[in-house]
N, C-alpha and C. Protein backbone atom coordinates (compact mmCIF):
# COMPACT_ATOMS: atom_id res chain seq x y z
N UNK A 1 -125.70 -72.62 38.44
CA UNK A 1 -126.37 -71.67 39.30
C UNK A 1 -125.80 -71.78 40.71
N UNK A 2 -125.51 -70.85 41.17
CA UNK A 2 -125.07 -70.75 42.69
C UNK A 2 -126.45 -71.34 43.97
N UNK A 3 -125.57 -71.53 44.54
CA UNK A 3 -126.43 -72.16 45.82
C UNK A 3 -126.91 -70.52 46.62
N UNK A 4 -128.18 -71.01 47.24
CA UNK A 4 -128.99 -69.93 47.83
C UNK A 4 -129.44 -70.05 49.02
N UNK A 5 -129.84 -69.37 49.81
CA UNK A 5 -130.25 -69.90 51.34
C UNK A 5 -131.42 -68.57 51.64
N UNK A 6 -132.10 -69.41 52.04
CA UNK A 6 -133.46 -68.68 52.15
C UNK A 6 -133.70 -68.23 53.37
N UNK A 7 -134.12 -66.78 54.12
CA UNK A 7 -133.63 -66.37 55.39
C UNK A 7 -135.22 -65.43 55.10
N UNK A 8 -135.65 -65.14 56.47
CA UNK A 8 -136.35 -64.32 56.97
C UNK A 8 -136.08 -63.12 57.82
N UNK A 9 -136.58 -61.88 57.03
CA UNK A 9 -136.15 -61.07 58.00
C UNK A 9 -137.47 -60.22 58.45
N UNK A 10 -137.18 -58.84 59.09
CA UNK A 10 -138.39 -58.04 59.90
C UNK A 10 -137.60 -57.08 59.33
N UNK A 11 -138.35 -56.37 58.73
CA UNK A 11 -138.23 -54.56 58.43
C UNK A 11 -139.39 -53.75 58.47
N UNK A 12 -139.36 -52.48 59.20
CA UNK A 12 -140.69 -51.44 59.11
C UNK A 12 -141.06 -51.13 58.38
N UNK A 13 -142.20 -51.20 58.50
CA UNK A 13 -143.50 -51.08 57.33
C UNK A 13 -142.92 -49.73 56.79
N UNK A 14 -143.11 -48.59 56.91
CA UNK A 14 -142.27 -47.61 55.91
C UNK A 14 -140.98 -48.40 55.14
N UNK A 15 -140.78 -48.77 55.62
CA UNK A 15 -139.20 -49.26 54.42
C UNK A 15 -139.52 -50.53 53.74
N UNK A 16 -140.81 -51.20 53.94
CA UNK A 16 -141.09 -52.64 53.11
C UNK A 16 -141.97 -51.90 52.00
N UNK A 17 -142.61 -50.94 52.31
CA UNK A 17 -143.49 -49.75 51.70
C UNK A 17 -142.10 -49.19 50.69
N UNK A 18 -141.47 -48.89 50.86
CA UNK A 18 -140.53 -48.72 49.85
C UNK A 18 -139.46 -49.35 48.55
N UNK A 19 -139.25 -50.82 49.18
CA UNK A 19 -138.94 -52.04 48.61
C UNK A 19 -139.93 -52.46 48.08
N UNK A 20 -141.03 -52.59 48.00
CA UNK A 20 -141.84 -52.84 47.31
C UNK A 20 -142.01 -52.08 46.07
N UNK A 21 -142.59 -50.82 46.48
CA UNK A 21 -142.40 -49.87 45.08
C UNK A 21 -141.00 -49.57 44.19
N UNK A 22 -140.00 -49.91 44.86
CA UNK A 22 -139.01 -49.92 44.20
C UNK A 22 -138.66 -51.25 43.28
N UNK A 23 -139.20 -52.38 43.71
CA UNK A 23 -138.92 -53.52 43.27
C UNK A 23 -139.50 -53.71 42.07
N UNK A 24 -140.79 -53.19 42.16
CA UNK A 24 -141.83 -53.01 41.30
C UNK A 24 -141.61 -52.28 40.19
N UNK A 25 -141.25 -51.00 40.21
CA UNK A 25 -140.55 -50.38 38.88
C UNK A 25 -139.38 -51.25 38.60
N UNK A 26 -138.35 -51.59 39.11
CA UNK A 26 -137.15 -52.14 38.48
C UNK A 26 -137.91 -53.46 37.77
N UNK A 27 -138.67 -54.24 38.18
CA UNK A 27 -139.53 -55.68 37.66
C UNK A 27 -138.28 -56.59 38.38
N UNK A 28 -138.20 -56.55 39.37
CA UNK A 28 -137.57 -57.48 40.20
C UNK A 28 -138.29 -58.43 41.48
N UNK A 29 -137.98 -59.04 41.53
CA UNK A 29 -138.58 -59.96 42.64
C UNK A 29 -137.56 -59.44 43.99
N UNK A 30 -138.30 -59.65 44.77
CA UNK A 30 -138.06 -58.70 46.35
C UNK A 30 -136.68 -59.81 46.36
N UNK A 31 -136.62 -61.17 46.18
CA UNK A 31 -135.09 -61.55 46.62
C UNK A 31 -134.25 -60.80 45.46
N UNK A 32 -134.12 -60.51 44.81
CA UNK A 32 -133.39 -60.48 43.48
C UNK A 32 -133.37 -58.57 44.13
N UNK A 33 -134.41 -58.25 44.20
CA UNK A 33 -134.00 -56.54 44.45
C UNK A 33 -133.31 -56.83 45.63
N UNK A 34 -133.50 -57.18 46.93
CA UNK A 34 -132.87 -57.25 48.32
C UNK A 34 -131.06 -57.90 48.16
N UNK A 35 -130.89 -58.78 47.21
CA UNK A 35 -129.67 -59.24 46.47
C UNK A 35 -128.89 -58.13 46.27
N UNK A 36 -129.93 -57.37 45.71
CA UNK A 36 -128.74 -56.61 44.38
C UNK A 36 -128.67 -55.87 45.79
N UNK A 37 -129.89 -55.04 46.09
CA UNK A 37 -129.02 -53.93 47.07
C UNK A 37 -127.87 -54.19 48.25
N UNK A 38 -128.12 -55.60 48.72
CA UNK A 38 -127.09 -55.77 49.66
C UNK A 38 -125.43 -55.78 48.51
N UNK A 39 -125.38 -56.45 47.64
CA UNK A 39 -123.83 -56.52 46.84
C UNK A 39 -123.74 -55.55 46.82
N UNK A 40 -124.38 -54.55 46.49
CA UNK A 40 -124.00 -53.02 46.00
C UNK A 40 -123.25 -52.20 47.65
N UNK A 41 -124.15 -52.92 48.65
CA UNK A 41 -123.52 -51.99 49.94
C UNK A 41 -122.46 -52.91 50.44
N UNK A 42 -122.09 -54.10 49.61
CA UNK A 42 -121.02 -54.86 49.73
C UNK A 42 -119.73 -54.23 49.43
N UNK A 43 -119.69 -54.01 48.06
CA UNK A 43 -119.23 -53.36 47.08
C UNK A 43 -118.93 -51.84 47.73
N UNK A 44 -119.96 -51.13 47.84
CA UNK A 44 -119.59 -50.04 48.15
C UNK A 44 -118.47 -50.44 49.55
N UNK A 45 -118.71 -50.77 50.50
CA UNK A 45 -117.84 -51.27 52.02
C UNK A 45 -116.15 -51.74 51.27
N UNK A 46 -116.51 -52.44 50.40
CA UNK A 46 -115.06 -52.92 50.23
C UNK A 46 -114.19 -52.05 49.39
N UNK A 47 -115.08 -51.18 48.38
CA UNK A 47 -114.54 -49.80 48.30
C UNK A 47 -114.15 -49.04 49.43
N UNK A 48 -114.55 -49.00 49.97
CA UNK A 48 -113.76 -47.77 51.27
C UNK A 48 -112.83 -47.91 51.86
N UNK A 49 -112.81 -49.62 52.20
CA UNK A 49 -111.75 -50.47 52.84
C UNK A 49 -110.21 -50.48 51.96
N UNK A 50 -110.86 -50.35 50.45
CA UNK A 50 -109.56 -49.97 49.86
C UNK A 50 -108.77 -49.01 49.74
N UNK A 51 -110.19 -48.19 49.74
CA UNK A 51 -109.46 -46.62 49.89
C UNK A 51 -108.79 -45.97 51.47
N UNK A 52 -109.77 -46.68 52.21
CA UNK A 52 -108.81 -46.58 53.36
C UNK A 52 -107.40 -47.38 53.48
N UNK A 53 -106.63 -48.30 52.95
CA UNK A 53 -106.22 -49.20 53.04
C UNK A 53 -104.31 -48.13 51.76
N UNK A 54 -104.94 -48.02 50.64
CA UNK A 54 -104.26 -46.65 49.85
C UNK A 54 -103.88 -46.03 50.09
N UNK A 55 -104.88 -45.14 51.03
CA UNK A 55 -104.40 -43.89 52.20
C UNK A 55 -103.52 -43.77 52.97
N UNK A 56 -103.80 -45.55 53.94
CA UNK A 56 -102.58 -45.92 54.90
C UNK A 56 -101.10 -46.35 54.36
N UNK A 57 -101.13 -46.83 53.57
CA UNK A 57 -99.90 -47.08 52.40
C UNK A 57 -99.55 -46.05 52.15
N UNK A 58 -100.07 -44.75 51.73
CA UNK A 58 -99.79 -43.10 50.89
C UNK A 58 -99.14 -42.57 51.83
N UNK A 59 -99.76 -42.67 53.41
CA UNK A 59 -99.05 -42.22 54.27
C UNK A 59 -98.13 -41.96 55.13
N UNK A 60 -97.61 -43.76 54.89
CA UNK A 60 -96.59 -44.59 55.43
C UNK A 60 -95.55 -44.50 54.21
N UNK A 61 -95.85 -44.35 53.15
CA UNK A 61 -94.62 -44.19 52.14
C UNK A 61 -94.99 -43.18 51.16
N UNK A 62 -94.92 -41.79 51.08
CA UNK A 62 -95.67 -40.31 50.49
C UNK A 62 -94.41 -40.70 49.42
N UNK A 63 -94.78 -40.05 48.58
CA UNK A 63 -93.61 -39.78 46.91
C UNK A 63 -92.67 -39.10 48.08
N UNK A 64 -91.31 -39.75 47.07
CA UNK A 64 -90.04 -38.39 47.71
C UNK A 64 -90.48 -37.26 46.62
N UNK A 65 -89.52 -35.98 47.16
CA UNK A 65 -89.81 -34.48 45.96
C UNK A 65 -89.06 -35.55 44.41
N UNK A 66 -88.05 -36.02 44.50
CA UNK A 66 -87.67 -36.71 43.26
C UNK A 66 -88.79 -37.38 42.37
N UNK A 67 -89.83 -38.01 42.80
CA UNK A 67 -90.79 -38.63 42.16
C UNK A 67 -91.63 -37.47 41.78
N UNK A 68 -91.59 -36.75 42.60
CA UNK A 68 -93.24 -35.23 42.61
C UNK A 68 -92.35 -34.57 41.24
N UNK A 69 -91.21 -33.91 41.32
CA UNK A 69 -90.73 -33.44 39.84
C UNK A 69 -90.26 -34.18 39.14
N UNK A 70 -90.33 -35.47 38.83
CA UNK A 70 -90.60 -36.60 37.62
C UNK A 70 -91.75 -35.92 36.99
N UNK A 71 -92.54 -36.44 38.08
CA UNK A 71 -94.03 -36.57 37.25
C UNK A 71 -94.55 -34.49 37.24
N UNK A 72 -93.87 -34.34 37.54
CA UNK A 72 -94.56 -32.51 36.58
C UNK A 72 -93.34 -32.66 35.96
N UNK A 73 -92.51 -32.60 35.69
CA UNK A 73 -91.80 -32.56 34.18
C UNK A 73 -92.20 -33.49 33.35
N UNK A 74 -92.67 -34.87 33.50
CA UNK A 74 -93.08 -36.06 32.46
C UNK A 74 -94.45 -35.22 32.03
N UNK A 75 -95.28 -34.99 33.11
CA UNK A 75 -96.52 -34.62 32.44
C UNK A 75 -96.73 -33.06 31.58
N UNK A 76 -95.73 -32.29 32.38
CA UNK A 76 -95.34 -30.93 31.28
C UNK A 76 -94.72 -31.44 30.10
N UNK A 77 -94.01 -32.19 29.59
CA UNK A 77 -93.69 -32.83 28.28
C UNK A 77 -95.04 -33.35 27.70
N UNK A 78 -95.37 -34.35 28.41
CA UNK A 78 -96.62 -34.68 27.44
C UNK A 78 -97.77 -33.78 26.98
N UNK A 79 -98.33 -32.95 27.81
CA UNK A 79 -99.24 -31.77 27.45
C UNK A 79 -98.69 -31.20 26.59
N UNK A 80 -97.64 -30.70 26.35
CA UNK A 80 -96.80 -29.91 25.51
C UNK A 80 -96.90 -30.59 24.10
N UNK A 81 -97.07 -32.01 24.15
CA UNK A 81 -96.76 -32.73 22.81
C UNK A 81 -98.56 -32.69 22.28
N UNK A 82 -99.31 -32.45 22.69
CA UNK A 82 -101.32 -32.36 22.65
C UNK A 82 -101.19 -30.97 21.88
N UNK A 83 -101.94 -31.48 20.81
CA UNK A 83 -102.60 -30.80 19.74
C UNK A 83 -103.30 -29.25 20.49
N UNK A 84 -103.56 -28.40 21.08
CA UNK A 84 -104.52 -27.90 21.89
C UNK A 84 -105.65 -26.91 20.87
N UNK A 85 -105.99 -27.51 19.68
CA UNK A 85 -106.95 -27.15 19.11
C UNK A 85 -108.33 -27.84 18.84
């Protein structure tokens, strides 16, 4: 089992009003719901960072036209070889 650290925080009553009822349908315990949602906006952040990160790479080195008509002639061959019924 991973090590845990136990922290206190302050959130407005409308939004503890909401963690609650949410916690409650999922059958989670408020650390275990407050867990998951922070990884998830973890997760989501380090998604973006990649995609920003792709972008800057895409931009700094774009396909030459030699690669762009590779890949529409490779992929016009392969469609061509698909059943289309």
């Amino acid at each position: 089992m991973s090590e845990t650290k136990k922290i206190a925080i302050s959130i407005p009553n409308d939004l503890a009003k909401k963690v609650e009822s949410l916690r409650k349908i999922s059958g989670e315990s408020r650390s275990a719901f407050i867990s998951r949602a922070i990884k998830k906006m973890t997760r989501e952040r380090e998604r973006k960072e990649q995609i920003a990160k792709y972008q800057e790479g895409y931009r700094k080195h774009p396909e030459s036209k030699e690669e762009i008509a590779f890949a529409k002639a490779t992929s016009a061959r392969i469609l061509a070889e698909e059943p289309w019924e």
